[in-house]
C-alpha atoms as a PDB file:
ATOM      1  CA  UNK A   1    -165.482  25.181 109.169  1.00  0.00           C
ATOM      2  CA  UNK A   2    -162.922  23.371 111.640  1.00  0.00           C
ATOM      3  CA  UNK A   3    -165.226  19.851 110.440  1.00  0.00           C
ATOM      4  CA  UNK A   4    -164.024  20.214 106.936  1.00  0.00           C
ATOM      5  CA  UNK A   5    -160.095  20.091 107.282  1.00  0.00           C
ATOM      6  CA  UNK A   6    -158.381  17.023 108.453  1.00  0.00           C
ATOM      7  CA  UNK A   7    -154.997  17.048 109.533  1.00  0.00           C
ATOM      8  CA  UNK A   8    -152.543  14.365 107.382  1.00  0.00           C
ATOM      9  CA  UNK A   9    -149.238  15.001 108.781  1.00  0.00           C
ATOM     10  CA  UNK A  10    -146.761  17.529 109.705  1.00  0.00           C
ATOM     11  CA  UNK A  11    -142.825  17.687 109.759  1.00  0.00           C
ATOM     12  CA  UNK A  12    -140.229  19.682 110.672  1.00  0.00           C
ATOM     13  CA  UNK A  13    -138.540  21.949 108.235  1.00  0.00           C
ATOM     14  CA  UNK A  14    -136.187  23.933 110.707  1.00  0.00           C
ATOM     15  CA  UNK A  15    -135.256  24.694 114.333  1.00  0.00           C
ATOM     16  CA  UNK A  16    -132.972  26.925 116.032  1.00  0.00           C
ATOM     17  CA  UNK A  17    -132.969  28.942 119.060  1.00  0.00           C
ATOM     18  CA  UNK A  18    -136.211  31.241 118.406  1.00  0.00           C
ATOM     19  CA  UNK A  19    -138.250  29.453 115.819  1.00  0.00           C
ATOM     20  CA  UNK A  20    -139.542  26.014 114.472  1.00  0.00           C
ATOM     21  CA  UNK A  21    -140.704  25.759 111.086  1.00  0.00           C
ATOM     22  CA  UNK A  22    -143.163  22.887 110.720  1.00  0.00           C
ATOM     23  CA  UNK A  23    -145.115  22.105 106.982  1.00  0.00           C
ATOM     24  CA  UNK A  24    -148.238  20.660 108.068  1.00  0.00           C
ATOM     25  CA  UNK A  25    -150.303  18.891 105.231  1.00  0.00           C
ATOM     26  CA  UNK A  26    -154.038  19.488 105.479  1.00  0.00           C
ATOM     27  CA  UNK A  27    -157.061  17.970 103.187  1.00  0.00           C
ATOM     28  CA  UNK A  28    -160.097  20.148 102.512  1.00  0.00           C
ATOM     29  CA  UNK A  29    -163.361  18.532 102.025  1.00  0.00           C
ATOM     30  CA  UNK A  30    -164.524  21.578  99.422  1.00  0.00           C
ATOM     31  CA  UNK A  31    -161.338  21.291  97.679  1.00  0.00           C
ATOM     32  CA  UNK A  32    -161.670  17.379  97.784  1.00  0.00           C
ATOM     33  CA  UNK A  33    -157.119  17.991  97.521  1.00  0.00           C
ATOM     34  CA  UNK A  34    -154.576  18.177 100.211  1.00  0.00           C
ATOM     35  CA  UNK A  35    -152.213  21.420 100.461  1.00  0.00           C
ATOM     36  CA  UNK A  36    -149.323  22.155 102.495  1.00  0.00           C
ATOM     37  CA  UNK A  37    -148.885  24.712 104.675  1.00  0.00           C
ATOM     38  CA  UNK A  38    -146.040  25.965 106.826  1.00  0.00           C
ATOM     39  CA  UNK A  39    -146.606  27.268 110.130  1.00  0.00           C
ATOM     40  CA  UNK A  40    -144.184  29.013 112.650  1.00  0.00           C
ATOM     41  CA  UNK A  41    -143.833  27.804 116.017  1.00  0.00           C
ATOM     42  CA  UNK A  42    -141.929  30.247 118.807  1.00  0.00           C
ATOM     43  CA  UNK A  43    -142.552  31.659 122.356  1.00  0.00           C
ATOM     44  CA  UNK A  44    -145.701  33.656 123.119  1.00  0.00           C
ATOM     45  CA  UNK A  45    -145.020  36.992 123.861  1.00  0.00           C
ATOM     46  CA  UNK A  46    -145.761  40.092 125.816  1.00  0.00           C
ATOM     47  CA  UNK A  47    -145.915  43.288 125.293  1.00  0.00           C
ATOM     48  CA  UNK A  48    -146.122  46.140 127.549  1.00  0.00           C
ATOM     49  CA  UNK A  49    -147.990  49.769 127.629  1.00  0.00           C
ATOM     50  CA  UNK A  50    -146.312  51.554 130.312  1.00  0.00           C
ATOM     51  CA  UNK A  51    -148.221  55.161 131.134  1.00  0.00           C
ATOM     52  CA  UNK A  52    -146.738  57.232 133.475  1.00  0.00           C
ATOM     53  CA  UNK A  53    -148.815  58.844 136.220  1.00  0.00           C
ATOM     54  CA  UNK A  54    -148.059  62.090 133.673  1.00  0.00           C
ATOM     55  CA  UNK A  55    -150.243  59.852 130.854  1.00  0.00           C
ATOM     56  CA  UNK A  56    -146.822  59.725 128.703  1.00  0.00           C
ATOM     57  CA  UNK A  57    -146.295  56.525 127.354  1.00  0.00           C
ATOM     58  CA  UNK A  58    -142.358  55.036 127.179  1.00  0.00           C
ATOM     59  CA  UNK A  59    -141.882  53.591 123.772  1.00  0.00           C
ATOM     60  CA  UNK A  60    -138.351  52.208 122.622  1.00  0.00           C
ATOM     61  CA  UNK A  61    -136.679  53.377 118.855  1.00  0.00           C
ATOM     62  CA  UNK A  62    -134.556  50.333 118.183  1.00  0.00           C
ATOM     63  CA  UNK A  63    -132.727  48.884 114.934  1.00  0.00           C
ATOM     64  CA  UNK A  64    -134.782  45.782 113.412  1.00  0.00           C
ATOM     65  CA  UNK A  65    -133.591  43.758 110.928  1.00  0.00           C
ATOM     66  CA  UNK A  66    -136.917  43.169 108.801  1.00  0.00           C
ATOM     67  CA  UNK A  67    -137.103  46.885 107.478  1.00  0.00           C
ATOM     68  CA  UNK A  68    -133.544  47.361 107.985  1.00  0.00           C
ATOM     69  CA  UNK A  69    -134.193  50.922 110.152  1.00  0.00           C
ATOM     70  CA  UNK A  70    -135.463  51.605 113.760  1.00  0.00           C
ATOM     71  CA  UNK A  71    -138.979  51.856 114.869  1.00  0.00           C
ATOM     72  CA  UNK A  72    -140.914  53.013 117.443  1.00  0.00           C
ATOM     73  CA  UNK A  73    -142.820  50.303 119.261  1.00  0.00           C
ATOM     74  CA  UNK A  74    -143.773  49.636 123.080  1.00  0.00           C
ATOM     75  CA  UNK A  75    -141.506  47.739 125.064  1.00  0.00           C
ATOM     76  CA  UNK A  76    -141.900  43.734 124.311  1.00  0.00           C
ATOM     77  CA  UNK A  77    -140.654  40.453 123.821  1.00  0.00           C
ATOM     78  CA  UNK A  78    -140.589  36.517 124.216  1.00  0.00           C
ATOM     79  CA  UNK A  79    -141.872  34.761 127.295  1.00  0.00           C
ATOM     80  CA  UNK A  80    -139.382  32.464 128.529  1.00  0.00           C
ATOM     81  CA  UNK A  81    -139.387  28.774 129.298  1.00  0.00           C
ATOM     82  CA  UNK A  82    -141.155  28.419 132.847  1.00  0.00           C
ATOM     83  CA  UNK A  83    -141.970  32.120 132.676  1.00  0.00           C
ATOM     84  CA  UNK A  84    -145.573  33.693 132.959  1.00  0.00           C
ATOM     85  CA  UNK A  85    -146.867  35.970 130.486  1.00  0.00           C
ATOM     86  CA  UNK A  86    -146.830  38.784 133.417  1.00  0.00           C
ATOM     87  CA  UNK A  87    -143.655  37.939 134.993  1.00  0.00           C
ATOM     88  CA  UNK A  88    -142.175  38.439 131.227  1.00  0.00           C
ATOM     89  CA  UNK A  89    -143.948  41.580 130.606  1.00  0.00           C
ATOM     90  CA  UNK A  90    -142.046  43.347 134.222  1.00  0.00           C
ATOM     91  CA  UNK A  91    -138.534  41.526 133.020  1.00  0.00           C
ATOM     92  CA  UNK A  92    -139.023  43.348 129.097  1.00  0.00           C
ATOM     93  CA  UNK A  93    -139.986  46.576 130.599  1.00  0.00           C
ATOM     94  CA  UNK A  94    -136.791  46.740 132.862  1.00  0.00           C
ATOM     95  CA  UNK A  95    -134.606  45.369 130.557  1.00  0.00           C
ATOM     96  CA  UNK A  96    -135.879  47.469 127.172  1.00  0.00           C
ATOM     97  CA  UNK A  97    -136.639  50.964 128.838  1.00  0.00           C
ATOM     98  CA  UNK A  98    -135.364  50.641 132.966  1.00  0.00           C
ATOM     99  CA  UNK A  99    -138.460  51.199 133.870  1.00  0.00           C
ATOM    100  CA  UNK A 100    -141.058  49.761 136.659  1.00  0.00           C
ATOM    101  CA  UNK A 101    -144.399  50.269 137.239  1.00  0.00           C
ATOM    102  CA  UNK A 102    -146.922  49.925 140.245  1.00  0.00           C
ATOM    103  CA  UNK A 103    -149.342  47.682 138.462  1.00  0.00           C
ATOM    104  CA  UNK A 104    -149.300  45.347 135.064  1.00  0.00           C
ATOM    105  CA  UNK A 105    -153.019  44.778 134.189  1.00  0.00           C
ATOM    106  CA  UNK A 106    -153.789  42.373 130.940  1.00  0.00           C
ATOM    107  CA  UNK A 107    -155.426  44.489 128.044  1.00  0.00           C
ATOM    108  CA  UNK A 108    -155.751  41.204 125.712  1.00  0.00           C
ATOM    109  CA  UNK A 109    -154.261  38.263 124.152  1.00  0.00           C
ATOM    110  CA  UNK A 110    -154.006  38.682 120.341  1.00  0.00           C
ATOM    111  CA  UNK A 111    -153.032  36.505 117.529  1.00  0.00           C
ATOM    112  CA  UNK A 112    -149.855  38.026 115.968  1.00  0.00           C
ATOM    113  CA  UNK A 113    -150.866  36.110 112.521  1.00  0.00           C
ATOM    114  CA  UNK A 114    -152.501  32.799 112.530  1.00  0.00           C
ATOM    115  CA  UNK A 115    -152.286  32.286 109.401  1.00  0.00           C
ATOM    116  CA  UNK A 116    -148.903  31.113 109.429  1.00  0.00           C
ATOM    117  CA  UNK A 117    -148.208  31.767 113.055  1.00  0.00           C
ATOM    118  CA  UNK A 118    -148.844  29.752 116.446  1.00  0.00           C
ATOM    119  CA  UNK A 119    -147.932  32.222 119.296  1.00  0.00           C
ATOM    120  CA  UNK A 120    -149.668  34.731 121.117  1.00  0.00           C
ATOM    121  CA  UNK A 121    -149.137  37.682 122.445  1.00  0.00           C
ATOM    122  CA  UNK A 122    -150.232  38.905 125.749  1.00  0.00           C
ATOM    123  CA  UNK A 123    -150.766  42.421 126.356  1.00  0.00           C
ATOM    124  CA  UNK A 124    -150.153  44.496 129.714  1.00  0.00           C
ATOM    125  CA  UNK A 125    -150.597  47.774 130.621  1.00  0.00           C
ATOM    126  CA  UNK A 126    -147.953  48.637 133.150  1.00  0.00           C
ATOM    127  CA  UNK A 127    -150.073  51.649 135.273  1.00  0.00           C
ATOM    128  CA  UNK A 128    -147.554  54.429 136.890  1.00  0.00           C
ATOM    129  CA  UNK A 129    -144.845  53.578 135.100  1.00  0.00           C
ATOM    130  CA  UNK A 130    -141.444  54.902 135.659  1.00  0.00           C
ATOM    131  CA  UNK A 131    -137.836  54.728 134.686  1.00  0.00           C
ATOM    132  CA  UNK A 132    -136.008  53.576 137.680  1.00  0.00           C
ATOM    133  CA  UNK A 133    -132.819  52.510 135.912  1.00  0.00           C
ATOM    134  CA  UNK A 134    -130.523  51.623 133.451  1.00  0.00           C
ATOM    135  CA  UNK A 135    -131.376  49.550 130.595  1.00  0.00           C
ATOM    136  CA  UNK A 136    -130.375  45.460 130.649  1.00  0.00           C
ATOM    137  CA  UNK A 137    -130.070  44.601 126.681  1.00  0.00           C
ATOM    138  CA  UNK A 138    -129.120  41.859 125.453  1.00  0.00           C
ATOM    139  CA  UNK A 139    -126.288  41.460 123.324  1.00  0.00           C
ATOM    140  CA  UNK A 140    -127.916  42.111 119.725  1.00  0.00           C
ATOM    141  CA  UNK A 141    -130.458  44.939 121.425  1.00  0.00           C
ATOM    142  CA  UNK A 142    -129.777  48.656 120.650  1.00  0.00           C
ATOM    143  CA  UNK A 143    -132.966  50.114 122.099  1.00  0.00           C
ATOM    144  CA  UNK A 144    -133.665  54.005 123.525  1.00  0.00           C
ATOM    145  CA  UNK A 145    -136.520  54.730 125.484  1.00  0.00           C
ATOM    146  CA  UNK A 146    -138.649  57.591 124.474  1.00  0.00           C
ATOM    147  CA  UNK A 147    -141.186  59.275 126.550  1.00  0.00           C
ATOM    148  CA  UNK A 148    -143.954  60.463 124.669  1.00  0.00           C
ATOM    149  CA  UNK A 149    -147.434  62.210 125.643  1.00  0.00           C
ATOM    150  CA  UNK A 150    -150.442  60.808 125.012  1.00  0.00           C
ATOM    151  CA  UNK A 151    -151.912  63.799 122.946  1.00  0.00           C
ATOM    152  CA  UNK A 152    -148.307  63.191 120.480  1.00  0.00           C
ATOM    153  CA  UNK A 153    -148.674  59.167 120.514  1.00  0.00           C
ATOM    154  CA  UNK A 154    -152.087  59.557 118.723  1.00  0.00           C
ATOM    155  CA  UNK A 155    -151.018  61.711 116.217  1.00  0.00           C
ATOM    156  CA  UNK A 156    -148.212  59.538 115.764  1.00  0.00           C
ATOM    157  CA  UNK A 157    -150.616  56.667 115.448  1.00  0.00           C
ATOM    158  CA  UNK A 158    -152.240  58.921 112.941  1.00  0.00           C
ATOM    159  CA  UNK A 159    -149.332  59.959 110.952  1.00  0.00           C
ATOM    160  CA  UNK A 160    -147.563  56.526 110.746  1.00  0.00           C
ATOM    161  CA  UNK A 161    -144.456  57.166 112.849  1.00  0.00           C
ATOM    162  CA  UNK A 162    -145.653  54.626 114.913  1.00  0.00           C
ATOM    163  CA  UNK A 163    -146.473  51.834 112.725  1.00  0.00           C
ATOM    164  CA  UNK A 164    -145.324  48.562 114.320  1.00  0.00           C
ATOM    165  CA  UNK A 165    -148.390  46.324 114.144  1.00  0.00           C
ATOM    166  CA  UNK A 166    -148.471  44.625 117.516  1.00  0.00           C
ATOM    167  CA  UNK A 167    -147.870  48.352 119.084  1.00  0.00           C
ATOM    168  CA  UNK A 168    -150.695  49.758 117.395  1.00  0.00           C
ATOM    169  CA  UNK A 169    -152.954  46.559 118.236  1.00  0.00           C
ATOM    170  CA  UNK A 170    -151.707  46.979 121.928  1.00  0.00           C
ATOM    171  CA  UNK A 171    -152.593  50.655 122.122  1.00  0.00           C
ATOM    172  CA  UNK A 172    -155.870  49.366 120.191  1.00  0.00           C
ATOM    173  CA  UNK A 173    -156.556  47.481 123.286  1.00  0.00           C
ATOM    174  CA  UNK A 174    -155.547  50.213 125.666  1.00  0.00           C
ATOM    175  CA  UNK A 175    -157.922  52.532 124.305  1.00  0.00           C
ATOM    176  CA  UNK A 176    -160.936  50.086 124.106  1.00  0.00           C
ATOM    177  CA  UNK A 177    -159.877  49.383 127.623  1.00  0.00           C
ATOM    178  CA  UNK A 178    -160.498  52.802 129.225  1.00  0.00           C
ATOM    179  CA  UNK A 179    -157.433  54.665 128.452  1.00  0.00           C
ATOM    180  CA  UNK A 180    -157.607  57.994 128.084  1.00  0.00           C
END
Protein backbone atom coordinates (compact mmCIF):
# COMPACT_ATOMS: atom_id res chain seq x y z
CA UNK A 1 0.00 0.00 0.00
CA UNK A 2 3.02 2.32 1.20
CA UNK A 3 4.14 1.96 -3.02
CA UNK A 4 1.06 3.80 -4.03
CA UNK A 5 1.35 7.23 -2.10
CA UNK A 6 4.06 9.63 -2.87
CA UNK A 7 4.87 12.33 -0.71
CA UNK A 8 4.64 16.10 -2.60
CA UNK A 9 5.35 18.41 0.13
CA UNK A 10 4.59 19.38 3.58
CA UNK A 11 4.47 22.78 5.56
CA UNK A 12 4.01 24.06 8.67
CA UNK A 13 0.68 25.31 9.81
CA UNK A 14 1.49 25.97 13.61
CA UNK A 15 3.97 25.55 16.48
CA UNK A 16 4.01 26.26 20.03
CA UNK A 17 5.30 24.69 23.05
CA UNK A 18 3.48 21.10 22.83
CA UNK A 19 2.45 20.67 19.25
CA UNK A 20 3.39 21.22 15.49
CA UNK A 21 0.81 21.17 13.00
CA UNK A 22 2.23 20.21 9.61
CA UNK A 23 -0.32 19.76 6.19
CA UNK A 24 1.46 17.28 4.27
CA UNK A 25 0.22 16.89 0.56
CA UNK A 26 0.13 13.29 -0.63
CA UNK A 27 -0.79 11.80 -4.33
CA UNK A 28 -2.56 8.45 -4.55
CA UNK A 29 -1.96 6.32 -7.48
CA UNK A 30 -5.83 4.79 -7.21
CA UNK A 31 -7.13 8.17 -6.83
CA UNK A 32 -4.76 9.37 -9.73
CA UNK A 33 -5.40 13.22 -7.30
CA UNK A 34 -3.37 14.70 -4.57
CA UNK A 35 -5.10 15.46 -1.02
CA UNK A 36 -3.92 17.20 1.91
CA UNK A 37 -3.65 16.02 5.08
CA UNK A 38 -2.69 17.49 8.43
CA UNK A 39 -0.75 15.62 10.82
CA UNK A 40 0.23 16.42 14.51
CA UNK A 41 3.67 16.33 15.57
CA UNK A 42 4.48 16.33 19.66
CA UNK A 43 6.55 14.31 22.23
CA UNK A 44 6.05 10.55 22.58
CA UNK A 45 4.70 9.66 25.66
CA UNK A 46 4.49 7.29 28.55
CA UNK A 47 2.20 6.05 30.48
CA UNK A 48 2.37 4.17 33.60
CA UNK A 49 0.35 1.09 35.36
CA UNK A 50 1.46 1.18 38.81
CA UNK A 51 0.06 -2.12 40.92
CA UNK A 52 0.73 -2.23 44.32
CA UNK A 53 2.05 -5.41 45.93
CA UNK A 54 -1.93 -5.34 47.27
CA UNK A 55 -2.87 -5.66 43.18
CA UNK A 56 -4.60 -2.03 43.56
CA UNK A 57 -3.84 0.03 40.82
CA UNK A 58 -3.18 4.14 41.51
CA UNK A 59 -5.11 6.01 38.92
CA UNK A 60 -5.30 9.97 38.99
CA UNK A 61 -9.07 11.97 38.64
CA UNK A 62 -7.87 15.21 37.11
CA UNK A 63 -9.69 18.23 35.23
CA UNK A 64 -9.09 18.02 31.27
CA UNK A 65 -9.94 20.51 29.08
CA UNK A 66 -11.27 18.35 26.00
CA UNK A 67 -14.51 17.09 27.87
CA UNK A 68 -14.43 19.92 30.14
CA UNK A 69 -14.74 17.40 33.51
CA UNK A 70 -12.19 15.07 35.28
CA UNK A 71 -11.38 11.57 34.40
CA UNK A 72 -9.93 8.74 35.66
CA UNK A 73 -6.84 7.63 33.79
CA UNK A 74 -3.33 6.05 34.86
CA UNK A 75 -0.65 8.28 35.60
CA UNK A 76 1.08 9.68 32.17
CA UNK A 77 2.57 12.19 30.15
CA UNK A 78 5.19 13.67 27.58
CA UNK A 79 8.74 12.41 27.34
CA UNK A 80 11.04 15.18 27.51
CA UNK A 81 13.81 16.41 25.28
CA UNK A 82 16.93 14.06 26.05
CA UNK A 83 14.65 11.95 28.22
CA UNK A 84 14.02 8.08 27.80
CA UNK A 85 10.70 6.70 27.53
CA UNK A 86 11.44 4.87 31.08
CA UNK A 87 13.16 7.59 32.79
CA UNK A 88 9.79 9.69 31.87
CA UNK A 89 7.48 7.07 32.96
CA UNK A 90 9.35 7.12 37.00
CA UNK A 91 9.38 11.24 36.71
CA UNK A 92 5.14 11.13 35.74
CA UNK A 93 4.49 8.63 38.37
CA UNK A 94 6.18 10.80 41.16
CA UNK A 95 5.07 13.86 40.00
CA UNK A 96 1.12 12.81 39.14
CA UNK A 97 0.45 10.34 42.15
CA UNK A 98 3.97 10.52 44.67
CA UNK A 99 4.43 7.33 44.09
CA UNK A 100 7.57 4.86 43.31
CA UNK A 101 7.81 1.56 42.41
CA UNK A 102 10.49 -1.32 42.55
CA UNK A 103 10.39 -2.12 38.89
CA UNK A 104 8.99 -0.29 35.47
CA UNK A 105 8.68 -3.13 32.87
CA UNK A 106 7.45 -2.03 29.10
CA UNK A 107 3.89 -3.54 28.33
CA UNK A 108 3.92 -1.94 24.62
CA UNK A 109 4.35 0.92 22.40
CA UNK A 110 1.00 1.98 20.83
CA UNK A 111 -0.03 4.42 18.26
CA UNK A 112 -2.23 7.05 20.02
CA UNK A 113 -3.90 7.80 16.38
CA UNK A 114 -1.93 7.63 13.26
CA UNK A 115 -4.18 8.84 11.36
CA UNK A 116 -3.53 12.28 12.12
CA UNK A 117 -0.98 11.69 14.80
CA UNK A 118 2.96 11.03 14.84
CA UNK A 119 3.82 10.13 18.52
CA UNK A 120 3.87 7.15 20.44
CA UNK A 121 3.21 6.12 23.49
CA UNK A 122 5.20 3.82 25.58
CA UNK A 123 3.65 1.82 28.15
CA UNK A 124 5.16 0.68 31.67
CA UNK A 125 3.99 -1.22 34.28
CA UNK A 126 5.50 0.12 37.45
CA UNK A 127 5.50 -3.48 39.71
CA UNK A 128 5.15 -2.75 43.72
CA UNK A 129 4.15 0.44 43.44
CA UNK A 130 3.77 2.78 46.27
CA UNK A 131 3.02 6.29 47.33
CA UNK A 132 6.09 7.58 48.92
CA UNK A 133 5.23 11.27 48.73
CA UNK A 134 3.71 14.29 47.89
CA UNK A 135 2.61 15.08 44.52
CA UNK A 136 5.03 17.54 42.10
CA UNK A 137 2.30 19.18 39.55
CA UNK A 138 2.89 21.41 37.40
CA UNK A 139 1.34 24.62 37.33
CA UNK A 140 -1.93 23.87 35.16
CA UNK A 141 -2.16 20.08 36.87
CA UNK A 142 -4.97 19.44 39.44
CA UNK A 143 -4.59 15.68 39.74
CA UNK A 144 -5.69 13.17 42.93
CA UNK A 145 -4.47 9.86 43.14
CA UNK A 146 -6.93 7.13 43.66
CA UNK A 147 -6.18 3.69 44.75
CA UNK A 148 -8.36 1.27 43.32
CA UNK A 149 -8.53 -2.73 43.45
CA UNK A 150 -8.17 -4.68 40.72
CA UNK A 151 -11.57 -6.61 41.08
CA UNK A 152 -13.28 -2.54 41.05
CA UNK A 153 -10.90 -1.31 38.02
CA UNK A 154 -12.52 -4.01 35.77
CA UNK A 155 -15.83 -3.25 36.50
CA UNK A 156 -14.98 0.19 36.02
CA UNK A 157 -13.52 -0.73 32.69
CA UNK A 158 -16.84 -2.39 32.23
CA UNK A 159 -19.11 0.30 33.29
CA UNK A 160 -17.31 3.25 31.56
CA UNK A 161 -16.02 5.20 34.57
CA UNK A 162 -12.85 4.59 33.27
CA UNK A 163 -12.98 5.52 29.76
CA UNK A 164 -9.79 7.39 28.79
CA UNK A 165 -8.58 5.59 25.67
CA UNK A 166 -4.85 5.30 26.18
CA UNK A 167 -5.76 3.98 29.94
CA UNK A 168 -7.91 1.37 28.74
CA UNK A 169 -5.32 0.40 25.84
CA UNK A 170 -2.59 0.38 28.65
CA UNK A 171 -4.56 -1.89 30.96
CA UNK A 172 -5.32 -3.78 27.50
CA UNK A 173 -1.70 -4.46 27.45
CA UNK A 174 -1.37 -5.25 31.11
CA UNK A 175 -3.79 -7.89 30.95
CA UNK A 176 -2.48 -9.56 27.69
CA UNK A 177 0.77 -9.26 29.52
CA UNK A 178 0.09 -11.56 32.50
CA UNK A 179 -1.68 -9.37 34.86
CA UNK A 180 -3.92 -10.72 36.96
Amino acid sequence: MTGKWRKLGEKNVFRNGIVNIIQKDFYYEDASDSMPFTVVEMNNWATIVPVTADNEFIIVRQFRAGPESDTLEFPGGGVNPGETPVQAAVRELAEETGASAEEFVPLGIMDPNPAFMSNKCHVFLARNAHITGKQRLDKFEDAEAVTVPYEKMMEMAKNGSFRQSLSLAALGLYLINGGK
